[in-house]
N, C-alpha and C. Protein backbone atom coordinates (compact mmCIF):
# COMPACT_ATOMS: atom_id res chain seq x y z
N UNK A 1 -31.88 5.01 9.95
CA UNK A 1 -31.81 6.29 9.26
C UNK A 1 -30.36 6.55 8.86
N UNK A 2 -29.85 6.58 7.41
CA UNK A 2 -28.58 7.01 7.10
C UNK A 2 -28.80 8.69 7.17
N UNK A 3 -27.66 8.90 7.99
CA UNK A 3 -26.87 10.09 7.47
C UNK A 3 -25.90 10.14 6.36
N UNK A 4 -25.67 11.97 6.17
CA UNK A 4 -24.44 11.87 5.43
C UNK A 4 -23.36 11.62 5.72
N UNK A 5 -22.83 11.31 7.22
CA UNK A 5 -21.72 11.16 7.56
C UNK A 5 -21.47 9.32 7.52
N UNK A 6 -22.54 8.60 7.79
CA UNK A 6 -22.68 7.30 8.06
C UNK A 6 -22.79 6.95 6.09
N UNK A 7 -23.13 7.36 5.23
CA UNK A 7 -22.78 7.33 3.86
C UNK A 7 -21.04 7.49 3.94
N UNK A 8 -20.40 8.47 4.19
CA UNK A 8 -19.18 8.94 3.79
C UNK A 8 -18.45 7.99 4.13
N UNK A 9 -18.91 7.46 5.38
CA UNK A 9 -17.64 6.56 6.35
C UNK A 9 -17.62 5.24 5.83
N UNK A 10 -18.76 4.98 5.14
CA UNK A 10 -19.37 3.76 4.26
C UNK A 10 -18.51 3.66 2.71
N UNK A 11 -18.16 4.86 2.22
CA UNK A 11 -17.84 5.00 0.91
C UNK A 11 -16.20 5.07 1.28
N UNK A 12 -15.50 5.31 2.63
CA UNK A 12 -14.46 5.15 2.83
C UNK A 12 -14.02 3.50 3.10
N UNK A 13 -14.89 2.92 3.73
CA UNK A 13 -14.57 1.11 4.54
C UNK A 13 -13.84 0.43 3.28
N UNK A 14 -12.71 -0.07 4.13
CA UNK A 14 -12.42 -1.12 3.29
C UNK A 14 -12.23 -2.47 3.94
N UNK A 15 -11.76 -3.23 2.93
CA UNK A 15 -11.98 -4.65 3.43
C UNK A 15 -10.55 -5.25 4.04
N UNK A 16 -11.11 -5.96 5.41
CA UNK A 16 -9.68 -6.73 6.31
C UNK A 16 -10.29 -7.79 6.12
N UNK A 17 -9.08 -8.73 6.37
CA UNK A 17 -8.99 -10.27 6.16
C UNK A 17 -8.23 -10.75 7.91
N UNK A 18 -8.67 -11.50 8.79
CA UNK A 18 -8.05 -11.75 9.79
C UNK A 18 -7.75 -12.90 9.59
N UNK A 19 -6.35 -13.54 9.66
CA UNK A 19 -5.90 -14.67 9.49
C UNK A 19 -4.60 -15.28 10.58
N UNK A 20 -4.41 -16.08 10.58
CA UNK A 20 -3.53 -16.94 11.37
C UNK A 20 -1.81 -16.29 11.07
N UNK A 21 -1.69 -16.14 12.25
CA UNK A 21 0.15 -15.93 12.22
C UNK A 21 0.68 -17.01 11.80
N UNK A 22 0.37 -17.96 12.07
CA UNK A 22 0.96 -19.25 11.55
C UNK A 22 1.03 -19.30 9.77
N UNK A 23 0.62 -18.33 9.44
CA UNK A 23 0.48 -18.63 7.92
C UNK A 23 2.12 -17.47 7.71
N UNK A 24 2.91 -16.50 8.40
CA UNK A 24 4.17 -16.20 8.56
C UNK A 24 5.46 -17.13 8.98
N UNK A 25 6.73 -17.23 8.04
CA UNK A 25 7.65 -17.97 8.73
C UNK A 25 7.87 -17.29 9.53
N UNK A 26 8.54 -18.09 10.70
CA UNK A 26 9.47 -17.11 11.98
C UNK A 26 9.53 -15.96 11.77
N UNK A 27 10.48 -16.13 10.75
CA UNK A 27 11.92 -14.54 10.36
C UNK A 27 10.85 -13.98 10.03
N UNK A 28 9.64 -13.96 9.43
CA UNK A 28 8.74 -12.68 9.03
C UNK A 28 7.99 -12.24 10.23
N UNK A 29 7.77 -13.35 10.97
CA UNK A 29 6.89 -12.96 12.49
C UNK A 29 7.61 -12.12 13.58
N UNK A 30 8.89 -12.41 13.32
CA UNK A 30 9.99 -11.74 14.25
C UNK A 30 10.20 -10.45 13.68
N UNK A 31 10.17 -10.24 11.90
CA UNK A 31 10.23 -9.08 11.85
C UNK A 31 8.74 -8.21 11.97
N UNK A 32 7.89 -8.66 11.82
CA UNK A 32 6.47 -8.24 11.88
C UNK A 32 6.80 -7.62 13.37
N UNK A 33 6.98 -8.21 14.86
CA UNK A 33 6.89 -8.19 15.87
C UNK A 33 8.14 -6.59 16.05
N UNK A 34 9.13 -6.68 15.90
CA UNK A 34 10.14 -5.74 15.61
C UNK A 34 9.80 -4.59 14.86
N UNK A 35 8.58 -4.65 13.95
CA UNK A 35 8.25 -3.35 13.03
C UNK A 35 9.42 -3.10 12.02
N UNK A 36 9.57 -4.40 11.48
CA UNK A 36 10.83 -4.39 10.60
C UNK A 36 10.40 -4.62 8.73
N UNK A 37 9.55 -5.06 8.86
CA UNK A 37 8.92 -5.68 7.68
C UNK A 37 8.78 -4.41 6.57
N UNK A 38 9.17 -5.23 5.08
CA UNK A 38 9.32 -4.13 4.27
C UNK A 38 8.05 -3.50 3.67
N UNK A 39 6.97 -3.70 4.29
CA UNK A 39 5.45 -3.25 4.12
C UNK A 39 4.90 -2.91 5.10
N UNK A 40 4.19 -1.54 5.01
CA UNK A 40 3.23 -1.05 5.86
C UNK A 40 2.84 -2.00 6.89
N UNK A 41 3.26 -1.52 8.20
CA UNK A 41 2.74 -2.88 9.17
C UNK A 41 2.77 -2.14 10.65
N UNK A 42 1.98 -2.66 11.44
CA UNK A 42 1.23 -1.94 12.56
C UNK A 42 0.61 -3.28 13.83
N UNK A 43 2.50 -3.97 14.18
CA UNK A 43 2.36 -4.52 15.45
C UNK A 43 1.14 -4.30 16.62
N UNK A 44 0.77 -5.90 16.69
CA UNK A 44 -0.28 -5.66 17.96
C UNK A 44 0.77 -6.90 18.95
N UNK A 45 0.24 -6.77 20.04
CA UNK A 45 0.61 -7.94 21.28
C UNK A 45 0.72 -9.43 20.27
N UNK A 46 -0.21 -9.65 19.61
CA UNK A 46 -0.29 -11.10 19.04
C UNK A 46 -0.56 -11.36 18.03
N UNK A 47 0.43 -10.29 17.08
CA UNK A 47 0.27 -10.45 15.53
C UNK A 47 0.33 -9.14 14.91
N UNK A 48 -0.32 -8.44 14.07
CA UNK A 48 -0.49 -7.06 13.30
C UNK A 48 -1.03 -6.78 12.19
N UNK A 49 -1.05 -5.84 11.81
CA UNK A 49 -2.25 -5.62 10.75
C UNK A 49 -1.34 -4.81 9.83
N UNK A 50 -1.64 -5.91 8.69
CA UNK A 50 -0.90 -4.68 7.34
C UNK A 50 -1.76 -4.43 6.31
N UNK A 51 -1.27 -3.34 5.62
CA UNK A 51 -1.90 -2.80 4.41
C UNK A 51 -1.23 -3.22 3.69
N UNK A 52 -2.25 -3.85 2.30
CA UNK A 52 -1.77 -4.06 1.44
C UNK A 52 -2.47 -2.97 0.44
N UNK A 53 -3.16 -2.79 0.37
CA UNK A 53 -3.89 -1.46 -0.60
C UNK A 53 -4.62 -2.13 -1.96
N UNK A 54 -4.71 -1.12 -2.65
CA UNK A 54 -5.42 -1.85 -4.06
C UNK A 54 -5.40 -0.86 -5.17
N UNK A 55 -4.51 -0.63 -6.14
CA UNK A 55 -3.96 -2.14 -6.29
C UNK A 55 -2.94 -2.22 -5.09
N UNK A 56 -1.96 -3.23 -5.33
CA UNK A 56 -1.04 -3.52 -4.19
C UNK A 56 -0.13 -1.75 -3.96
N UNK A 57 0.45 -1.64 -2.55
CA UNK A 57 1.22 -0.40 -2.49
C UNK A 57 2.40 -0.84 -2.74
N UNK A 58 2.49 -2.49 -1.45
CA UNK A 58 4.29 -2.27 -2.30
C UNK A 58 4.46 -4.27 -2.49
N UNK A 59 5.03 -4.42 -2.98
CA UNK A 59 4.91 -5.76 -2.99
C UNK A 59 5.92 -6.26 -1.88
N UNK A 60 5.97 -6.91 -1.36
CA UNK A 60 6.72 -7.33 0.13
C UNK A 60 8.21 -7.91 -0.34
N UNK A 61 9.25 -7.74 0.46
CA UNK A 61 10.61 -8.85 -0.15
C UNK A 61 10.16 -9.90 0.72
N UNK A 62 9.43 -9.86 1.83
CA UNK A 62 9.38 -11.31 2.83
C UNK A 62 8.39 -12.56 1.57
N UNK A 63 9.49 -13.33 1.24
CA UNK A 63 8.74 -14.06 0.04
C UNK A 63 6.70 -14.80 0.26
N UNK A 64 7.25 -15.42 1.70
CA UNK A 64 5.97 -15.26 2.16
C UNK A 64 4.76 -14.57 2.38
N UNK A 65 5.17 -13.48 3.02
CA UNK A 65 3.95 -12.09 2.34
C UNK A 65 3.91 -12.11 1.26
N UNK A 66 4.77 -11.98 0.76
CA UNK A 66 4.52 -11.26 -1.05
C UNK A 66 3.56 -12.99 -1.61
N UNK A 67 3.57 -13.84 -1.26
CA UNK A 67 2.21 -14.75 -1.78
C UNK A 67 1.18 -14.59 -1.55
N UNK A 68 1.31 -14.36 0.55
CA UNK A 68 -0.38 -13.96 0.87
C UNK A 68 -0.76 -12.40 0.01
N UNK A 69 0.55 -11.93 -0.09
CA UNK A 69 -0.04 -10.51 -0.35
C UNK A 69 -0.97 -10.70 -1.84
N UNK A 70 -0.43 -11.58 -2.80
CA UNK A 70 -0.82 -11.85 -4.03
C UNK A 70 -2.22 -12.08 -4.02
N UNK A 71 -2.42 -13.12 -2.99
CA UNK A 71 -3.89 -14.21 -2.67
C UNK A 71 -5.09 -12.44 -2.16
N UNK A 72 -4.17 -12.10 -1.48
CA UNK A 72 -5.26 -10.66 -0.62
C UNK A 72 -5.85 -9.85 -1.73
N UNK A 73 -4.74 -9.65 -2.99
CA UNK A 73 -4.84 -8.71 -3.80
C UNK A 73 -6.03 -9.74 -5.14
N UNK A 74 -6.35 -10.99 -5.34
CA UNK A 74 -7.23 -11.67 -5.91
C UNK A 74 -8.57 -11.85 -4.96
N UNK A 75 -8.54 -11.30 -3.86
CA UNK A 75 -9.79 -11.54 -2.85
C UNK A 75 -10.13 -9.95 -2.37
N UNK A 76 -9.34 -8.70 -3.09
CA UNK A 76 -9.94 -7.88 -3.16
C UNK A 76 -9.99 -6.95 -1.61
N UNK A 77 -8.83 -7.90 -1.07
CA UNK A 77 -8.80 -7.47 0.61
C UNK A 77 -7.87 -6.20 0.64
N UNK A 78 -7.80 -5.38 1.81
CA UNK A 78 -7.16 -4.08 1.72
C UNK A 78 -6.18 -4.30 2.75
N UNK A 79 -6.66 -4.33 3.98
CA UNK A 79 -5.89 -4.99 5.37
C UNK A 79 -6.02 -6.00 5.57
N UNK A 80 -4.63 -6.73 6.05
CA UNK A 80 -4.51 -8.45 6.98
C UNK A 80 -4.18 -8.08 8.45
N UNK A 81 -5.18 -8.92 8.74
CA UNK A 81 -5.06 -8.83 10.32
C UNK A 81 -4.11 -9.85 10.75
N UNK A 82 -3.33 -10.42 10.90
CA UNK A 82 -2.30 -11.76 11.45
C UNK A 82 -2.56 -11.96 12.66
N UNK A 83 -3.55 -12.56 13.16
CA UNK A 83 -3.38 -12.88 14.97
C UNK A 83 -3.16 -14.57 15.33
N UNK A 84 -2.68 -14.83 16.49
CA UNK A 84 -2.35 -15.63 17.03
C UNK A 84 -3.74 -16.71 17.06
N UNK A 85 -4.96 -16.42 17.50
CA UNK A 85 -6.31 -16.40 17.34
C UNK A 85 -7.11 -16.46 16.05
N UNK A 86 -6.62 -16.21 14.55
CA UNK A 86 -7.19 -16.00 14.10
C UNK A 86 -7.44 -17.42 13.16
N UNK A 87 -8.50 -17.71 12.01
CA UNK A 87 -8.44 -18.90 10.94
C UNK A 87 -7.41 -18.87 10.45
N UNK A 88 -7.21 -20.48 9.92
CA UNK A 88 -5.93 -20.74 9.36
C UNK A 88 -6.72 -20.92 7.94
N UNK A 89 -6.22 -19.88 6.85
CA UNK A 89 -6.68 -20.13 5.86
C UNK A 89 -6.53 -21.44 4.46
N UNK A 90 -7.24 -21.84 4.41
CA UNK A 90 -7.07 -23.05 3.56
C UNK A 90 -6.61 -22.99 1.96
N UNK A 91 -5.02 -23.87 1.89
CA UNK A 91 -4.52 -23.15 0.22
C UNK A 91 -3.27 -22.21 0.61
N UNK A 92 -3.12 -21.74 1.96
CA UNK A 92 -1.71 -21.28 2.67
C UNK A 92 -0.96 -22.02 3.28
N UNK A 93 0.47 -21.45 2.68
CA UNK A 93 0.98 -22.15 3.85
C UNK A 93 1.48 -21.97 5.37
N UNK A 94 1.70 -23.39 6.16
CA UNK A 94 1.68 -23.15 7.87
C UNK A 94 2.78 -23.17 7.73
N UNK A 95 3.42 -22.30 8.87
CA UNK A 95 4.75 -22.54 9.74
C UNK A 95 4.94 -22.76 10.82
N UNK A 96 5.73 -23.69 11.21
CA UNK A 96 5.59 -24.36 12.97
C UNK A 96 6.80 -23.37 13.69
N UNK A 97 6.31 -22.65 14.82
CA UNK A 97 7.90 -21.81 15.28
C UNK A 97 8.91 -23.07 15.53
N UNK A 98 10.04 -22.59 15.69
CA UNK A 98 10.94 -24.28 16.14
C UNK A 98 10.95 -24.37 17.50
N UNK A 99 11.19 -25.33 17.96
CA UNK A 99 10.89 -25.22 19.43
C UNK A 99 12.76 -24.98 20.37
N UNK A 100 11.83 -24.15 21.04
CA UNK A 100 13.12 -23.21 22.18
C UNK A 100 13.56 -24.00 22.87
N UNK A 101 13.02 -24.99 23.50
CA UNK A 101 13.89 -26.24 24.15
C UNK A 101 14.62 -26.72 23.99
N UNK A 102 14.70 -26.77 23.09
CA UNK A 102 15.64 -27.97 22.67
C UNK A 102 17.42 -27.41 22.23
């Protein structure tokens, strides 16, 4: 049984994309993690979720966002989820962190 409220909340949803942190270089993951990033962004423990809007709100200076942001904005997506956990999307690119050992 729809209600009118279960209509409204329906006519509000928009669309997230959950994808791999690994698809961020470092310096964007570090600033993602810091709440530094020049786009709407909303740190979790293992990654974060940004808005990109539609059309786009702002186009990113992190050159890397500003591609996925491009790809999000041709797939019609609103929010990216970035988790540690999430698919590595195919047609992006990976970044390996460098390793601290060494």
């Amino acid at each position: 049984m729809e209600t009118p409220a279960v209509a409204s909340l329906q006519a509000q949803a928009e669309p997230l994309a959950s994808l791999s942190i690994s698809h961020l270089s470092p310096s964007t993951r570090l600033k993602l993690a810091d709440d530094e990033l020049s786009v709407n962004a909303y740190p979790t423990d293992c990654g974060g979720i940004l808005y990109v809007g539609v059309p786009c709100h702002r186009i990113p200076t992190e050159a890397d966002l500003a591609a996925i942001f491009e790809v999000a904005q041709l797939a019609g997506v609103v929010w990216l989820n970035f988790d540690s956990e999430a698919a590595v999307i195919d047609g992006l690119p990976i970044f390996e962190m460098p390793d601290l050992a060494s």
